[in-house]
Protein backbone atom coordinates (compact mmCIF):
# COMPACT_ATOMS: atom_id res chain seq x y z
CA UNK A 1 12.41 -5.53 -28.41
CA UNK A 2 14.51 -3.67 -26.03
CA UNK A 3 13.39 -0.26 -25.02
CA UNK A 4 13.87 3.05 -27.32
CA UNK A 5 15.83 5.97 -26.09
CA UNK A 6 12.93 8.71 -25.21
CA UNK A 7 13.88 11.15 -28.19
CA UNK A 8 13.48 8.49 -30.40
CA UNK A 9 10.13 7.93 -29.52
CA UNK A 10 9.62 11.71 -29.75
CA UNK A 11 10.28 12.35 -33.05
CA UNK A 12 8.84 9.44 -34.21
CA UNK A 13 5.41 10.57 -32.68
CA UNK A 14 5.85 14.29 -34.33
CA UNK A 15 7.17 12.76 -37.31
CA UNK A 16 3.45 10.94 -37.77
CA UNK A 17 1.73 13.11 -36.65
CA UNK A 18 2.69 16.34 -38.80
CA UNK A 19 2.13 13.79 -41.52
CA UNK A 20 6.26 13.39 -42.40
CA UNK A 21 6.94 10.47 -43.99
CA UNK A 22 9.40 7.85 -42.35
CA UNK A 23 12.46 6.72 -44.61
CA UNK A 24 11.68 3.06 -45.60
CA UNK A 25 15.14 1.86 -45.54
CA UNK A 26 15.48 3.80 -41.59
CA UNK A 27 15.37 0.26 -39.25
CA UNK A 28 18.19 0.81 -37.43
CA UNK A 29 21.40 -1.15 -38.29
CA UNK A 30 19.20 -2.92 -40.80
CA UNK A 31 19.65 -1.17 -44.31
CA UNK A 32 16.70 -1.88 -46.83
CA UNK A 33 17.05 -3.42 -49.71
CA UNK A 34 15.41 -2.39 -53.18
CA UNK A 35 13.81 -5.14 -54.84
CA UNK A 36 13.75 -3.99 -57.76
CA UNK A 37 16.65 -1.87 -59.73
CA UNK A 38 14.90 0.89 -61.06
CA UNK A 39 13.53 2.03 -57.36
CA UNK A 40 17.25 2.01 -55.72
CA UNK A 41 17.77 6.25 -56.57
CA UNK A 42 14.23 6.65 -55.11
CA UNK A 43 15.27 5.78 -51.47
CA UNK A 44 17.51 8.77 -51.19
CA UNK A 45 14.46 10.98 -52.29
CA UNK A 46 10.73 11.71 -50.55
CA UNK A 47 9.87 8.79 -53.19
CA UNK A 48 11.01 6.34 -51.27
CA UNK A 49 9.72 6.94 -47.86
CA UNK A 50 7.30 4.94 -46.47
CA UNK A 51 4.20 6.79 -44.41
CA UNK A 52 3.95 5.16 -41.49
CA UNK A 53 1.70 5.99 -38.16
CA UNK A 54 2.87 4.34 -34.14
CA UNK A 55 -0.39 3.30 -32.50
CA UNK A 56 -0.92 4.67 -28.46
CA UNK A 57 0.66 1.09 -27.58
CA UNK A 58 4.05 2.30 -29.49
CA UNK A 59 2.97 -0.11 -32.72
CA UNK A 60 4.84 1.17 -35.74
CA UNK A 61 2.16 0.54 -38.53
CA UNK A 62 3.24 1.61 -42.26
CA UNK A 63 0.55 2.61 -44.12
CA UNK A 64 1.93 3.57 -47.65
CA UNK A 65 4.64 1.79 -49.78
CA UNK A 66 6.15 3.12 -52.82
CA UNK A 67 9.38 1.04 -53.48
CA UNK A 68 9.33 -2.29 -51.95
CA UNK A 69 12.18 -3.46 -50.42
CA UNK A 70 13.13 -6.36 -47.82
CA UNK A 71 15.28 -5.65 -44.50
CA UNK A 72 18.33 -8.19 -44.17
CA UNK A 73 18.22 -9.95 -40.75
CA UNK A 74 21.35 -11.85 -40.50
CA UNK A 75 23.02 -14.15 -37.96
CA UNK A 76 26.09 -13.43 -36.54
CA UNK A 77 29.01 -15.23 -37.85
CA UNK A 78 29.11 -18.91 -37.18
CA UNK A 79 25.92 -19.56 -35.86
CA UNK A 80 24.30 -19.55 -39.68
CA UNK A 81 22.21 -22.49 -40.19
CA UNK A 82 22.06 -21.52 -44.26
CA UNK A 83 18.22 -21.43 -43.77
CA UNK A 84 16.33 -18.15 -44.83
CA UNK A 85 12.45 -17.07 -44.36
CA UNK A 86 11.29 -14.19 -46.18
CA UNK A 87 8.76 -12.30 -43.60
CA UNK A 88 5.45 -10.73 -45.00
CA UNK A 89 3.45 -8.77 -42.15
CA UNK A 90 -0.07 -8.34 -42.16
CA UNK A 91 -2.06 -5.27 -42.27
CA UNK A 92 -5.51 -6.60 -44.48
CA UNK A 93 -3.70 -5.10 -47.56
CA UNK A 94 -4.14 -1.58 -46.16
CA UNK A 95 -1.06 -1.21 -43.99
CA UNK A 96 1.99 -3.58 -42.46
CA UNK A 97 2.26 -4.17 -38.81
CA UNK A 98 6.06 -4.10 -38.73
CA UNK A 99 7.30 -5.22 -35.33
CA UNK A 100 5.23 -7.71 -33.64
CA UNK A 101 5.19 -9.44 -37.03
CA UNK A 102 8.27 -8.38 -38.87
CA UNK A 103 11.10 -6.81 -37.30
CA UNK A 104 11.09 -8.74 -34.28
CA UNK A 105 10.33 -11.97 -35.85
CA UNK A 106 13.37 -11.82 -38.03
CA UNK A 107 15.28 -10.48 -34.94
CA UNK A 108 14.74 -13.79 -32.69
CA UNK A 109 15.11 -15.63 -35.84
CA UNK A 110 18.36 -14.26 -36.77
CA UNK A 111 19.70 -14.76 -33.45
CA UNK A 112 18.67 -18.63 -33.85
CA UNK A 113 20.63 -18.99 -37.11
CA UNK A 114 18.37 -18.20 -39.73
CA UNK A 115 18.78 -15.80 -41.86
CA UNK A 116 15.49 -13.19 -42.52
CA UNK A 117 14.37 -10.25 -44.32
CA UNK A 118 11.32 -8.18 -43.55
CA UNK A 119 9.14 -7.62 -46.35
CA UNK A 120 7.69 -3.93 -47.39
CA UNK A 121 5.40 -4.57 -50.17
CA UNK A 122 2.65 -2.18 -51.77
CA UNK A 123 -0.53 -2.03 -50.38
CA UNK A 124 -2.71 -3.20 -52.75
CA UNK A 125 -5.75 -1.71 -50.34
CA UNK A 126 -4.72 1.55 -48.85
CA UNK A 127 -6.39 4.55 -49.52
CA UNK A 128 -6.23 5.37 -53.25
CA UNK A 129 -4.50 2.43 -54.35
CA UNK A 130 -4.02 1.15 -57.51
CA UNK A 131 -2.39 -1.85 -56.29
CA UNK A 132 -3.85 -5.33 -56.58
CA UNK A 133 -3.71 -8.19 -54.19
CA UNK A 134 -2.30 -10.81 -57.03
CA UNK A 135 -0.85 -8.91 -59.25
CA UNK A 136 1.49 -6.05 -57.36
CA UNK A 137 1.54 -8.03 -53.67
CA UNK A 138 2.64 -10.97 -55.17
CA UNK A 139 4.86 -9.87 -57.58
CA UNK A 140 6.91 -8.25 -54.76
CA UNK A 141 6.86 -11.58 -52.74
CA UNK A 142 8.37 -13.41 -55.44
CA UNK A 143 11.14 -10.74 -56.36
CA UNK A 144 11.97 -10.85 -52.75
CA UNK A 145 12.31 -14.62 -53.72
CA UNK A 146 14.76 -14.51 -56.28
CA UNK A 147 16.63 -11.83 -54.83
CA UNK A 148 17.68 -13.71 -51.78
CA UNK A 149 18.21 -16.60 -53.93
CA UNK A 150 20.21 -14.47 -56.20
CA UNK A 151 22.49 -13.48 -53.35
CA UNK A 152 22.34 -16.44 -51.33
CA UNK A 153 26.14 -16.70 -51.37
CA UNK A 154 26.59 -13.23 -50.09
CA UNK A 155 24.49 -13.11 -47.54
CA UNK A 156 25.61 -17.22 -46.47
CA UNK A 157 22.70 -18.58 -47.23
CA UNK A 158 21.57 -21.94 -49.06
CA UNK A 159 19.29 -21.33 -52.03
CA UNK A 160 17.39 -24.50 -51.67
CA UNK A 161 16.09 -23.67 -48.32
CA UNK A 162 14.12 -20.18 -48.67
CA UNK A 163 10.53 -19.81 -46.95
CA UNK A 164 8.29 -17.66 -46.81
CA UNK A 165 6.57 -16.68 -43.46
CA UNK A 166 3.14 -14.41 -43.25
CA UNK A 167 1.26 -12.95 -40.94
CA UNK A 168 -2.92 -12.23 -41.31
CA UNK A 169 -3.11 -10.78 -44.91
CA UNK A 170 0.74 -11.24 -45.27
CA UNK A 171 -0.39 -15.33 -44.69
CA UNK A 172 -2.36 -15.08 -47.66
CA UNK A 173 0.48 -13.07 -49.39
CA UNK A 174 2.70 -16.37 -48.55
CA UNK A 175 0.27 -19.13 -48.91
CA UNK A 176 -0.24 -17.24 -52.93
CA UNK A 177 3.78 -17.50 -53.41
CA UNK A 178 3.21 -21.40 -52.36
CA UNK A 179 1.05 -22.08 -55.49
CA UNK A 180 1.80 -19.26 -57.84
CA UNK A 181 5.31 -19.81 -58.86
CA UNK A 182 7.79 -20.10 -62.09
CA UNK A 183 11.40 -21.83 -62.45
CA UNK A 184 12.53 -18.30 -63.58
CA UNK A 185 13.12 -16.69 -66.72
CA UNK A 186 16.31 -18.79 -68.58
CA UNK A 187 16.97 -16.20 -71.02
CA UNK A 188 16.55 -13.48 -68.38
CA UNK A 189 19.07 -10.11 -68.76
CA UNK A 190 18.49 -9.61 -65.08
CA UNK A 191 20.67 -12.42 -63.10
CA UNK A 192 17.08 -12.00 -60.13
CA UNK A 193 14.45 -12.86 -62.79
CA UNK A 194 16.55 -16.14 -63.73
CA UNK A 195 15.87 -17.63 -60.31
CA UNK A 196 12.62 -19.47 -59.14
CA UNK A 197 10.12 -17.72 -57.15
CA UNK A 198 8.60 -21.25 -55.68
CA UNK A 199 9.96 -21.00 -51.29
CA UNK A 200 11.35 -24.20 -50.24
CA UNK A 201 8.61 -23.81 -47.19
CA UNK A 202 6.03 -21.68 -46.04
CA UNK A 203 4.80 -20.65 -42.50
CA UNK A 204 1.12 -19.11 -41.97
CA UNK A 205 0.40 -17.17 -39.07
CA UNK A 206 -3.56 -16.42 -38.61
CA UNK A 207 -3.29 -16.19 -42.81
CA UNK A 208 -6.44 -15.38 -44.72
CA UNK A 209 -7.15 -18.25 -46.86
CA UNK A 210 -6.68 -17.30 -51.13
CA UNK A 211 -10.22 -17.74 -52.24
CA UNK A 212 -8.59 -19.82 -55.01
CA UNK A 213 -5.78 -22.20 -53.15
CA UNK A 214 -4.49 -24.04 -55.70
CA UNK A 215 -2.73 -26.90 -54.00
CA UNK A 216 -0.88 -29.79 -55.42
CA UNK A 217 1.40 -32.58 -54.60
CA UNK A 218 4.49 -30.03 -55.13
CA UNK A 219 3.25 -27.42 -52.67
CA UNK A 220 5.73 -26.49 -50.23
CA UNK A 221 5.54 -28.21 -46.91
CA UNK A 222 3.91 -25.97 -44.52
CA UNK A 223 3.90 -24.79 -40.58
CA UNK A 224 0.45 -23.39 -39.98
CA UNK A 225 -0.65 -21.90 -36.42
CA UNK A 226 -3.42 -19.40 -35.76
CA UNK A 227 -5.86 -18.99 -32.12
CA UNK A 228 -9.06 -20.72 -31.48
CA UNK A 229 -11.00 -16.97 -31.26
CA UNK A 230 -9.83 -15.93 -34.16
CA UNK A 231 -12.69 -15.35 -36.70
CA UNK A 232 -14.44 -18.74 -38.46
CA UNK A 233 -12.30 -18.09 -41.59
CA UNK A 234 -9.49 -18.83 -39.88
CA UNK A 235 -10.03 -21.03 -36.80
CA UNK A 236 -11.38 -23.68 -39.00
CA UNK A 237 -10.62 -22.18 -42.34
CA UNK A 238 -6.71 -23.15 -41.30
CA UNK A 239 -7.43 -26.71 -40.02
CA UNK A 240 -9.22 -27.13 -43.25
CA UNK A 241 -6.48 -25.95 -45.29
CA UNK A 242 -3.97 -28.43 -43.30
CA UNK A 243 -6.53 -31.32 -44.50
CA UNK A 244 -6.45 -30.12 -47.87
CA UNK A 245 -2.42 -30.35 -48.11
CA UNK A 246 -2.69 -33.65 -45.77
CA UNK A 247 -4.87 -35.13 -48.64
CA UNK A 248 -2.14 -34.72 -50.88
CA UNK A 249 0.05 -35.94 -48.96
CA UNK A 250 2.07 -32.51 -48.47
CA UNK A 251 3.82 -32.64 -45.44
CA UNK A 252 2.21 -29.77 -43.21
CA UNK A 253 2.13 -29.10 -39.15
CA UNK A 254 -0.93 -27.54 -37.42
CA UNK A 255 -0.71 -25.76 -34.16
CA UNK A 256 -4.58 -24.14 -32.90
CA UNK A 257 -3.96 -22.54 -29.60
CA UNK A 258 -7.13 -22.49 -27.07
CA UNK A 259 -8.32 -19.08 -25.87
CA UNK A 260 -6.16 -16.93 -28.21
CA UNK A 261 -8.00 -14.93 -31.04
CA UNK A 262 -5.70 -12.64 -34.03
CA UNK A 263 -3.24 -10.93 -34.56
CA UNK A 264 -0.19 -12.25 -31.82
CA UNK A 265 3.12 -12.32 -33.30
CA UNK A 266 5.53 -12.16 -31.19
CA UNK A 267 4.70 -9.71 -28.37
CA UNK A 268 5.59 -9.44 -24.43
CA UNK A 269 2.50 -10.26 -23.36
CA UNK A 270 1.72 -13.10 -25.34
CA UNK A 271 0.56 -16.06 -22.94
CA UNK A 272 1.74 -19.64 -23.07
CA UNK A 273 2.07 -21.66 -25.03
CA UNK A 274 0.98 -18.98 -27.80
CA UNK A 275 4.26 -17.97 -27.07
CA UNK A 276 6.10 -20.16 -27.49
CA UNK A 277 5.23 -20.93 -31.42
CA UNK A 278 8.55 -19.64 -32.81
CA UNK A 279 10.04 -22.07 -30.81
CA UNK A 280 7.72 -24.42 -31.95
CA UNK A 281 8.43 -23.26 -35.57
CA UNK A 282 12.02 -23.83 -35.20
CA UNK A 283 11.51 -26.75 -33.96
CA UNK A 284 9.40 -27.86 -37.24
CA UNK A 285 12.59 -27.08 -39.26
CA UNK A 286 14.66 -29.13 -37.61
CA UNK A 287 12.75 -32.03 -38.06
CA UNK A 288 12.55 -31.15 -41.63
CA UNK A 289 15.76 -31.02 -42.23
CA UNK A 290 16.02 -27.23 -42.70
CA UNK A 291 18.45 -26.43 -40.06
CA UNK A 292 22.30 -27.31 -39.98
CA UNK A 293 25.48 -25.16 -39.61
CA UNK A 294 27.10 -24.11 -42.87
C-alpha cells in the first residue's frame, strides 16, 4: 500500500489511543456495506464504529465489531473478469488484521479483474463477547454470500463464481462456509436470504482447521497455502486437509512454502516465492476456469 499522508497517521494514532472508535465504513474511497438491513442507520451513529488499535509497525488491527459489513473492491471498467472472492481476515476470533490480509488483498485483486469485498464480521472472542464462532461468524460469512450474489449484476459480477478467501482464523471462517451451506430460503421476503450461501471456491491462507470438517464430494474446490514454521496444526494439519478433499476427489491445490511460519499476507517484506502466492492464486483460477472478461 502506498504511503499515508503524515496527519493521517496522526490522528489515527490519537484516535486509538484516547480510546475513539474508528468509523467502520471509513476505508477510503471504499464505502462499507451493511450486511444486514436493520444495521444500515447504525453506521451514521457511535453504533456502528468499529474499535480498532494500529500496531508500532503501522498494522491497523480492529478489535470490536458491531454491524458487520463487507468493503466493495471493484475493478476498473473493462478489465472485470466477473469473478468475486469474499475476504475474511484473521485475528483468532478476537480481532481482524485488516490490511496485510484484507484491504490490500482485495486491492491487488481488484486491479487483476476480480472483484472483492473485505469482510468485518463480529468477533466471536473479543473481550466480553457474546459472539460464537459458528453461529454469529458464520452467519455473517454467508450473508456476505448472498449479498454479493444478490447484487451480482450491479456490481458486474457472475453469481456462479463467488469464493471465499480466509486468512488464520478467517481460514477457518471460510473453510466453515465450504461445508455449512443452504440453497437459500425460496419463500424468503428478503430478495438476500433467497440466494445460496455455498462459494463457488474457497482459498485458505494459514486457516485453522474446523474441529468438525465436514467434507464431501460437493465441497468447493479449494487453493490452500500456509509456511512450513507455522505451528503443527497447520503445517501438516493443511496438507492433511488437501488429502482429505483429494480422497474425494475434490479438486484442491496445495502450496507449503519452506522457511516461512504465520501470518504473511501480502506484505513488503514478504520473501520469495511466499510472495508470490497471489500470483500463484490467480493463476489457480485460471486454470479453473474462473477467470474471463465479461
Amino acid at each position: 500500500m502506498g504511503a499515508r499522508p503524515l496527519a493521517m497517521l496522526v490522528s489515527a494514532v490519537i484516535a486509538v489511543a484516547v480510546g475513539v472508535p474508528l468509523a467502520a465504513q471509513s476505508t477510503g474511497a471504499h464505502k462499507a456495506v451493511p450486511l444486514w438491513a436493520k444495521d444500515a442507520a447504525k453506521l451514521q451513529t457511535s453504533e456502528g464504529l468499529s474499535t480498532m488499535r494500529v500496531t508500532p509497525e503501522g498494522d491497523h488491527v480492529i478489535m470490536r465489531v458491531e454491524v458487520p459489513s463487507i468493503t466493495p473492491y471493484l475493478p476498473e471498467a473493462g478489465t472485470a473478469t466477473g469473478a468475486a472472492v469474499i475476504i475474511a481476515p484473521g485475528g483468532g476470533h478476537a480481532e481482524l488484521w485488516i490490511d496485510h490480509e484484507g484491504y490490500r488483498v482485495a486491492e491487488w485483486l481488484s486491479s487483476h479483474g476480480v472483484a472483492a469485498f473485505v469482510l468485518q464480521y463480529r468477533l466471536a472472542r473479543a473481550k466480553g463477547s457474546t459472539y460464537t464462532v459458528e453461529g454469529t461468524e458464520l452467519g455473517d460469512m454467508q450473508r456476505a454470500i448472498r449479498v454479493v450474489r444478490q447484487r451480482s449484476g450491479e456490481w458486474n459480477i457472475d453469481p456462479e463464481r463467488v469464493g471465499v478467501m480466509g486468512f488464520s482464523a478467517g481460514g477457518e471462517l471460510a473453510a466453515l462456509a465450504s461445508t455449512r451451506y443452504d440453497t437459500g430460503q425460496a419463500d424468503a421476503s428478503d430478495a438476500v436470504a433467497g440466494m445460496s450461501s455455498k462459494p463457488n471456491f474457497q482459498a485458505l491462507l494459514y486457516p485453522a482447521i474446523p474441529q468438525e470438517t465436514r467434507l464431501t464430494a460437493d465441497t468447493p474446490r479449494a487453493f490452500l497455502a500456509c509456511g512450513a514454521l507455522d505451528r503443527v496444526s497447520i503445517s501438516q494439519g493443511l496438507p492433511e486437509f488437501y488429502l482429505a478433499l483429494a480422497k474425494l476427489h475434490v479438486s484442491a491445490e496445495l502450496h507449503v512454502f519452506a522457511g516461512v511460519g504465520h501470518g504473511f499476507g501480502i506484505r513488503s517484506s514478504n520473501p520469495m516465492p511466499v510472495a508470490q502466492w497471489p500470483e500463484l492464486f490467480l493463476q489457480w483460477m485460471e486454470g479453473q476456469g474462473l477467470l474471463h472478461h465479461k
